[in-house]
Protein backbone atom coordinates (compact mmCIF):
# COMPACT_ATOMS: atom_id res chain seq x y z
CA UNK A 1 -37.50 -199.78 74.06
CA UNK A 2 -40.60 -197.58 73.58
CA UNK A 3 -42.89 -196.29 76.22
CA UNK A 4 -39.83 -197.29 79.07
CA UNK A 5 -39.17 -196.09 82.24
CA UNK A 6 -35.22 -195.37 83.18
CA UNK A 7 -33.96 -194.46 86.71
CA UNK A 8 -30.19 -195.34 87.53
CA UNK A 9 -28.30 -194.32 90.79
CA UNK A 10 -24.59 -193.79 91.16
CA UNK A 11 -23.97 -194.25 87.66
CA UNK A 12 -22.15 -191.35 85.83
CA UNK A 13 -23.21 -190.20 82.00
CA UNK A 14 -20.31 -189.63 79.76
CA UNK A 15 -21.02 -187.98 76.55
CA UNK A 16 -19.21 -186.83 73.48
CA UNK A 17 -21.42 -183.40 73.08
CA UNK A 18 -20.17 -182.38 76.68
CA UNK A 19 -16.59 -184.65 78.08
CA UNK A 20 -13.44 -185.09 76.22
CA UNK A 21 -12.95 -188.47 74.12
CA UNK A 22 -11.86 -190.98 77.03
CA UNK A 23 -12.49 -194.51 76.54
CA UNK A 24 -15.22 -196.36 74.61
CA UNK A 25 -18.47 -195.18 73.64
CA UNK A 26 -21.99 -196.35 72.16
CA UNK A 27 -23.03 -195.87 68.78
CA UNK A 28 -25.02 -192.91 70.47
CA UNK A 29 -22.06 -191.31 71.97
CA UNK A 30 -22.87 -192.36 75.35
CA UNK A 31 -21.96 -195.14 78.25
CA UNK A 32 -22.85 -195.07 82.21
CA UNK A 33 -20.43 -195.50 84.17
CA UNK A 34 -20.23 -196.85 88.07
CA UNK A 35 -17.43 -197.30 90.11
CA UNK A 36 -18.79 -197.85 93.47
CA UNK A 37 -21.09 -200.64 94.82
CA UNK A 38 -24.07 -198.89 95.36
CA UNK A 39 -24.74 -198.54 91.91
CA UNK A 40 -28.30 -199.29 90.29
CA UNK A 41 -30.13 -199.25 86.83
CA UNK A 42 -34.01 -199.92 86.72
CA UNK A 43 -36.06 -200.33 83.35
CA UNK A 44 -39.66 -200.91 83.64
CA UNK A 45 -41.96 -201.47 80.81
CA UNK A 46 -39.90 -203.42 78.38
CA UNK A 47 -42.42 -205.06 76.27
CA UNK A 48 -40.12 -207.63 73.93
CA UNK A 49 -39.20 -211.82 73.32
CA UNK A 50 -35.27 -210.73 73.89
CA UNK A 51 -33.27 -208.21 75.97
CA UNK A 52 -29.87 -207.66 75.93
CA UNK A 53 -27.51 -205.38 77.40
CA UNK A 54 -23.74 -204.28 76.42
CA UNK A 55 -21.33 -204.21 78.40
CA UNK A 56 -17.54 -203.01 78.48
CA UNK A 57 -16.00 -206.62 80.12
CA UNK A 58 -13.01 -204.88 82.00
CA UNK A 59 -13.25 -205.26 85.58
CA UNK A 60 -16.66 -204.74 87.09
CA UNK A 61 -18.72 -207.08 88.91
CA UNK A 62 -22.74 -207.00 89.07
CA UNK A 63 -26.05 -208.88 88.75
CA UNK A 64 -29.10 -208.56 87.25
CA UNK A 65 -33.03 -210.13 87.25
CA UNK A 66 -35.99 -209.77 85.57
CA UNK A 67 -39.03 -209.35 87.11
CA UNK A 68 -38.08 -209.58 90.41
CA UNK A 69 -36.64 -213.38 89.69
CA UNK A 70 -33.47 -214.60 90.93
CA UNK A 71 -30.28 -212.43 90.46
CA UNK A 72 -27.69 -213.82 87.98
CA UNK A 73 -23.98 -212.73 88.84
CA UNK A 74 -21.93 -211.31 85.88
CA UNK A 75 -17.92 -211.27 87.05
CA UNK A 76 -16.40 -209.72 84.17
CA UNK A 77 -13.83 -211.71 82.91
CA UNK A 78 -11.29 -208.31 82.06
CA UNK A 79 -11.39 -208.85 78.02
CA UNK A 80 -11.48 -205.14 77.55
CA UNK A 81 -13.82 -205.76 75.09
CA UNK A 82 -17.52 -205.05 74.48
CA UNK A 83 -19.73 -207.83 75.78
CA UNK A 84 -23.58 -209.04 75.90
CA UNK A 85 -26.22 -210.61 78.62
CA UNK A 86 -29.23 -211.87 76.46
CA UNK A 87 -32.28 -212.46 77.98
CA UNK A 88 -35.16 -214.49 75.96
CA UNK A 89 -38.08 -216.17 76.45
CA UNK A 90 -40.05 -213.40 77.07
CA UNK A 91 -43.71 -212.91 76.75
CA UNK A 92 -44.77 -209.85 74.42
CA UNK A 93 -48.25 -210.00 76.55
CA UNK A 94 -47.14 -208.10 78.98
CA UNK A 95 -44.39 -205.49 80.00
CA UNK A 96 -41.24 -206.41 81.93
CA UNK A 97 -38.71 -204.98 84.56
CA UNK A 98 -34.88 -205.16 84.18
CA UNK A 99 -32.89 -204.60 87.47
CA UNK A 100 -29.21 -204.40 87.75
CA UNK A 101 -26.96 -204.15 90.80
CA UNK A 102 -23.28 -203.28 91.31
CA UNK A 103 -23.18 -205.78 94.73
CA UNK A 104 -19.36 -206.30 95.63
CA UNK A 105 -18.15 -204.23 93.01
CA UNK A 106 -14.69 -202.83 93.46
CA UNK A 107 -13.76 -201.89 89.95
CA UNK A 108 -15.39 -200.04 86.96
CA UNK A 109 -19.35 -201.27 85.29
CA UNK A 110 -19.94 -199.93 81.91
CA UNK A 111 -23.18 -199.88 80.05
CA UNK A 112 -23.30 -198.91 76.32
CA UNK A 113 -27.14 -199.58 75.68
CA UNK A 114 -30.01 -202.00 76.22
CA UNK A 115 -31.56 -203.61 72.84
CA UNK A 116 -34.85 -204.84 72.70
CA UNK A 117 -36.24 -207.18 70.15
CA UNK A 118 -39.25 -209.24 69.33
CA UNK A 119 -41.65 -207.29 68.49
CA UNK A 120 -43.46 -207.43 64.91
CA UNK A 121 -43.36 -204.30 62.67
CA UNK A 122 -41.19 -201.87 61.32
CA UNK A 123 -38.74 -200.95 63.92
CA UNK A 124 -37.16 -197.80 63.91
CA UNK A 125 -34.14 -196.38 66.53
CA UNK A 126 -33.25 -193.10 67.44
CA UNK A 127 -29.77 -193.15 68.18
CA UNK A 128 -29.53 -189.38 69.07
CA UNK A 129 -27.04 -187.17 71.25
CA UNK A 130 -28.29 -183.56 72.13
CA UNK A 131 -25.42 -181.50 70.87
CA UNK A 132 -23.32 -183.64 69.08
CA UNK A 133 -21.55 -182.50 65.85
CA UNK A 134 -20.24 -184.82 62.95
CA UNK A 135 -16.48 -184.43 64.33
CA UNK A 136 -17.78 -185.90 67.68
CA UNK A 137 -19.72 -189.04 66.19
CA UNK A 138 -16.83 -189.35 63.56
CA UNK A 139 -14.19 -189.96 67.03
CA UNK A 140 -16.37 -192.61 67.59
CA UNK A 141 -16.45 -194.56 64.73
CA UNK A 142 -13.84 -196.94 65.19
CA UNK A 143 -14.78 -197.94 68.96
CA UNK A 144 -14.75 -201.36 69.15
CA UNK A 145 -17.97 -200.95 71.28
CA UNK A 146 -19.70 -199.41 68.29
CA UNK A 147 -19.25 -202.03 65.91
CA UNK A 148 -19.91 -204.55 68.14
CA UNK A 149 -23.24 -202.66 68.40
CA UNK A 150 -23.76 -201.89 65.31
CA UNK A 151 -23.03 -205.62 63.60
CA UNK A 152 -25.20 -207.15 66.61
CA UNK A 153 -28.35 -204.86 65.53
CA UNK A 154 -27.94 -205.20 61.76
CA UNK A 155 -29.34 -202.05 60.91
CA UNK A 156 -30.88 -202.11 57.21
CA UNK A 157 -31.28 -197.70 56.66
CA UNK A 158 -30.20 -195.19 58.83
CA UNK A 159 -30.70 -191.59 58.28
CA UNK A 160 -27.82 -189.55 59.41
CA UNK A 161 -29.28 -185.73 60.05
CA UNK A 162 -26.35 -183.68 61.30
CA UNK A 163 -25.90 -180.23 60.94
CA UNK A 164 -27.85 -178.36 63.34
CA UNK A 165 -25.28 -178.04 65.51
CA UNK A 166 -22.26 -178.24 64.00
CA UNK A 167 -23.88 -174.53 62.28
CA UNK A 168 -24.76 -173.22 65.73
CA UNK A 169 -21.03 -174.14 66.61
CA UNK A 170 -19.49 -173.20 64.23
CA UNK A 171 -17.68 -176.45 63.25
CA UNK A 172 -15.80 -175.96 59.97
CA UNK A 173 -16.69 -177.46 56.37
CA UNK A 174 -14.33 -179.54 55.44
CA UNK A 175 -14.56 -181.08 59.24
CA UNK A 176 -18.41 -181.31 58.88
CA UNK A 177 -18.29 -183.25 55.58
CA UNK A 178 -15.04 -185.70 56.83
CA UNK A 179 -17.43 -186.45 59.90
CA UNK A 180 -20.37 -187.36 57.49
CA UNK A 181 -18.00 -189.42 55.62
CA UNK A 182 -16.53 -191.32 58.38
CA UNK A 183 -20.17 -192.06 59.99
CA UNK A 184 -21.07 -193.71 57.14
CA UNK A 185 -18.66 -196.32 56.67
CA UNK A 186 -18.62 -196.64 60.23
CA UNK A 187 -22.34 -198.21 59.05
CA UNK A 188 -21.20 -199.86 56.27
CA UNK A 189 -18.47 -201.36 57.86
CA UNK A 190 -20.77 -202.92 60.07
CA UNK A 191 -23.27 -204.18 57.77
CA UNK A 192 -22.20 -204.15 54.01
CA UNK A 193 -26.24 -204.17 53.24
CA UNK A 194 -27.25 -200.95 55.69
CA UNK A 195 -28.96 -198.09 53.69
CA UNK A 196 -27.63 -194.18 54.28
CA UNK A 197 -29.55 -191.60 53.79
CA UNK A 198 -27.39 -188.73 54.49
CA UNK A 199 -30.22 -185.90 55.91
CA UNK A 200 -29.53 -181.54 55.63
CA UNK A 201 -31.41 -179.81 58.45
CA UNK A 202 -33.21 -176.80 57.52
CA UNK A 203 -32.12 -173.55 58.73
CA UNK A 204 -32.53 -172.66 62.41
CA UNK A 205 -32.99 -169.46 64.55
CA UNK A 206 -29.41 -169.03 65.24
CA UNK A 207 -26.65 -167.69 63.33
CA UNK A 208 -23.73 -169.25 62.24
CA UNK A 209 -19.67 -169.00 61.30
CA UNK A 210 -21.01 -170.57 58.03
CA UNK A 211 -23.93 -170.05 55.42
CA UNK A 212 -26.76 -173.18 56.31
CA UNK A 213 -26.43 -173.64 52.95
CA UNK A 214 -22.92 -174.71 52.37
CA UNK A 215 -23.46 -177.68 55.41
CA UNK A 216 -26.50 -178.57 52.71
CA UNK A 217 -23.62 -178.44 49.97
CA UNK A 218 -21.40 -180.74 51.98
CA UNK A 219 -23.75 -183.26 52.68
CA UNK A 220 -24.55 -183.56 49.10
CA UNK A 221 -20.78 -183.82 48.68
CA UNK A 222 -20.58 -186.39 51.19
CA UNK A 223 -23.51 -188.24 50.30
CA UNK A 224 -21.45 -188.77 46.63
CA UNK A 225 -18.44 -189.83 48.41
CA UNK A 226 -20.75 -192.63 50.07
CA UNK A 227 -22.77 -193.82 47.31
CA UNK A 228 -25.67 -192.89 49.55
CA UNK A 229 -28.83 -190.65 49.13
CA UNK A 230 -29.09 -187.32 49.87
CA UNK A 231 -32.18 -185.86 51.16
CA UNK A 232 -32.13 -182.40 51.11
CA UNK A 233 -34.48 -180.77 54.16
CA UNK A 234 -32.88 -177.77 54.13
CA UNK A 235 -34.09 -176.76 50.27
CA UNK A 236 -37.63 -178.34 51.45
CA UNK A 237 -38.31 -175.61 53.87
CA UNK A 238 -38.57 -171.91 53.48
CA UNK A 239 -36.68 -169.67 56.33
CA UNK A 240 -37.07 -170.12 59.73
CA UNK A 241 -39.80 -167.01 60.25
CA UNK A 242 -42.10 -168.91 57.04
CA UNK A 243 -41.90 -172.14 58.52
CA UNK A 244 -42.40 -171.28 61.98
CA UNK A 245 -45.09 -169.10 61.31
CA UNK A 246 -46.98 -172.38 59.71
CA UNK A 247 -46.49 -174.06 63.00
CA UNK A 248 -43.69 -176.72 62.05
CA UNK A 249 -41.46 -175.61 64.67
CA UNK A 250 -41.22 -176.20 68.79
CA UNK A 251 -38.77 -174.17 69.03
CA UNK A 252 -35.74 -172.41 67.66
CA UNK A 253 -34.06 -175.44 67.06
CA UNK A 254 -36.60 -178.61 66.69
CA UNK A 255 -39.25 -179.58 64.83
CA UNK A 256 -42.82 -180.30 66.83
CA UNK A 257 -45.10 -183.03 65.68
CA UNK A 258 -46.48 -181.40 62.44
CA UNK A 259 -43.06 -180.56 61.60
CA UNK A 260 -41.40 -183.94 61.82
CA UNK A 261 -44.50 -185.50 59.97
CA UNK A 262 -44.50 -182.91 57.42
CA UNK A 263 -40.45 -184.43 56.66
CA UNK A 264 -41.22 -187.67 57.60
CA UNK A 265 -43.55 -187.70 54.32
CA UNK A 266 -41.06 -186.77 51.93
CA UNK A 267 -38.64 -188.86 53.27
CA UNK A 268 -40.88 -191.84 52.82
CA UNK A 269 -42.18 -190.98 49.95
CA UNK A 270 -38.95 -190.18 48.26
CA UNK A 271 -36.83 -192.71 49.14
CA UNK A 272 -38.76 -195.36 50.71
CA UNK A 273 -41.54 -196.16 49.17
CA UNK A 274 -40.83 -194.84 45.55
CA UNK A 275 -43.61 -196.48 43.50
């Protein structure tokens, strides 16, 4: 959904980096929640031939339209389990406008995500959570909701670059490297054929309970366990002061632009296109 514009009202965020593990979440670590009937979600320029939207079918009732059509009523049926609306026929010519309602709602409307296809190209997803540590996205992993997700997209390579945070928090080894572990067949649960690339940040401003280093050494530990590559970032770059001083860094904790093209390079040209 590139170059989108998102504006919701009277739905609530719940997030795995910030609330305790209740309920089902996105492969993201995310869902909206609304439990009123005053809720709304607007997404404006959605260029793509198909949209679709998941859903948690529990109890909820809404609509939606695109383009200002006619509003089609969704009364959720009470599965408990993850659900679709699919919207095709769409023109790639132009952009489009998704609007949902919660009209007569009197229960709970869950969104996981909204999944946009048609377009030609590479297409790359950033499924990303600002905070989130490998423990968190590892008590994910067997939500229902994410493997619906996950088998519905059919991702071919992800890259899983975790480790920023759990340093700045502190999050121990051995729970750093189960949580790399568990992500990963979460993946290849979903799709047998799905690539892994398990990514090591480089070192941050910020200190840590642990060495930077030993988070690279349990990727690489991790990334054996899997059967998956290991790209190693954090042995690419020099210290933080060095590489921040060559302008690769926003800030203490992200890459800017040159920065994420600088890695974006040797990722490519190590892994992806090898010849």
């Amino acid at each position: 959904l590139n170059g989108v514009t998102v504006a919701r009202t009277n739905f609530t965020l719940v997030d795995i980096s910030a609330d305790a593990k209740t309920g089902l979440f996105g492969p993201d670590g995310h869902r909206i929640d609304c439990t009123t009937a005053t809720g709304t979600i607007t997404i404006t320029g959605i260029r793509a031939e198909t949209l679709k939207g998941y859903y948690l079918d529990t109890d909820g009732t809404w609509e939606y339209r695109i383009d200002g059509g006619s509003w089609v009523a969704v009364n959720e049926a009470g599965s408990g389990n993850t659900s679709e609306i699919e919207i095709s026929g769409l023109s790639t010519a132009s952009t489009h406008t998704l609007e949902i309602r919660t009209t007569g709602n009197t229960g709970t409307v869950t969104f996981y995500g909204f999944y946009a296809t048609g377009i030609s190209g590479i297409e790359v997803s950033k499924m990303a959570n600002s905070g989130a540590t490998a423990p968190q996205y590892a008590s994910i992993v067997d939500d229902e909701s994410v493997h619906y997700i996950l088998q519905d997209i059919g991702v071919d390579l992800v890259e899983v670059c975790l480790g920023t945070n759990d340093f700045n928090q502190g999050v121990g080894l051995a729970s750093y490297r189960s949580g790399l572990e568990s992500l990963g067949s979460a993946y290849k649960s979903a799709r047998t054929e799905t690539g892994i690339v398990i990514t090591s940040p480089p070192a941050c401003n910020a200190a840590g309970s642990y060495p930077m280093s030993s988070y690279r050494d349990r990727a690489a530990d991790a990334a054996k366990t899997l059967k998956c590559e290991h790209f190693d970032q954090f042995s690419l770059f020099a210290s933080f002061d060095v590489m921040n001083n060559l302008g690769l860094w926003a800030d203490g904790y992200h890459l800017n632009f040159i920065g994420g093209r600088f890695t974006t390079e040797e990722l490519v040209s190590e892994y992806l296109i090898p010849f």
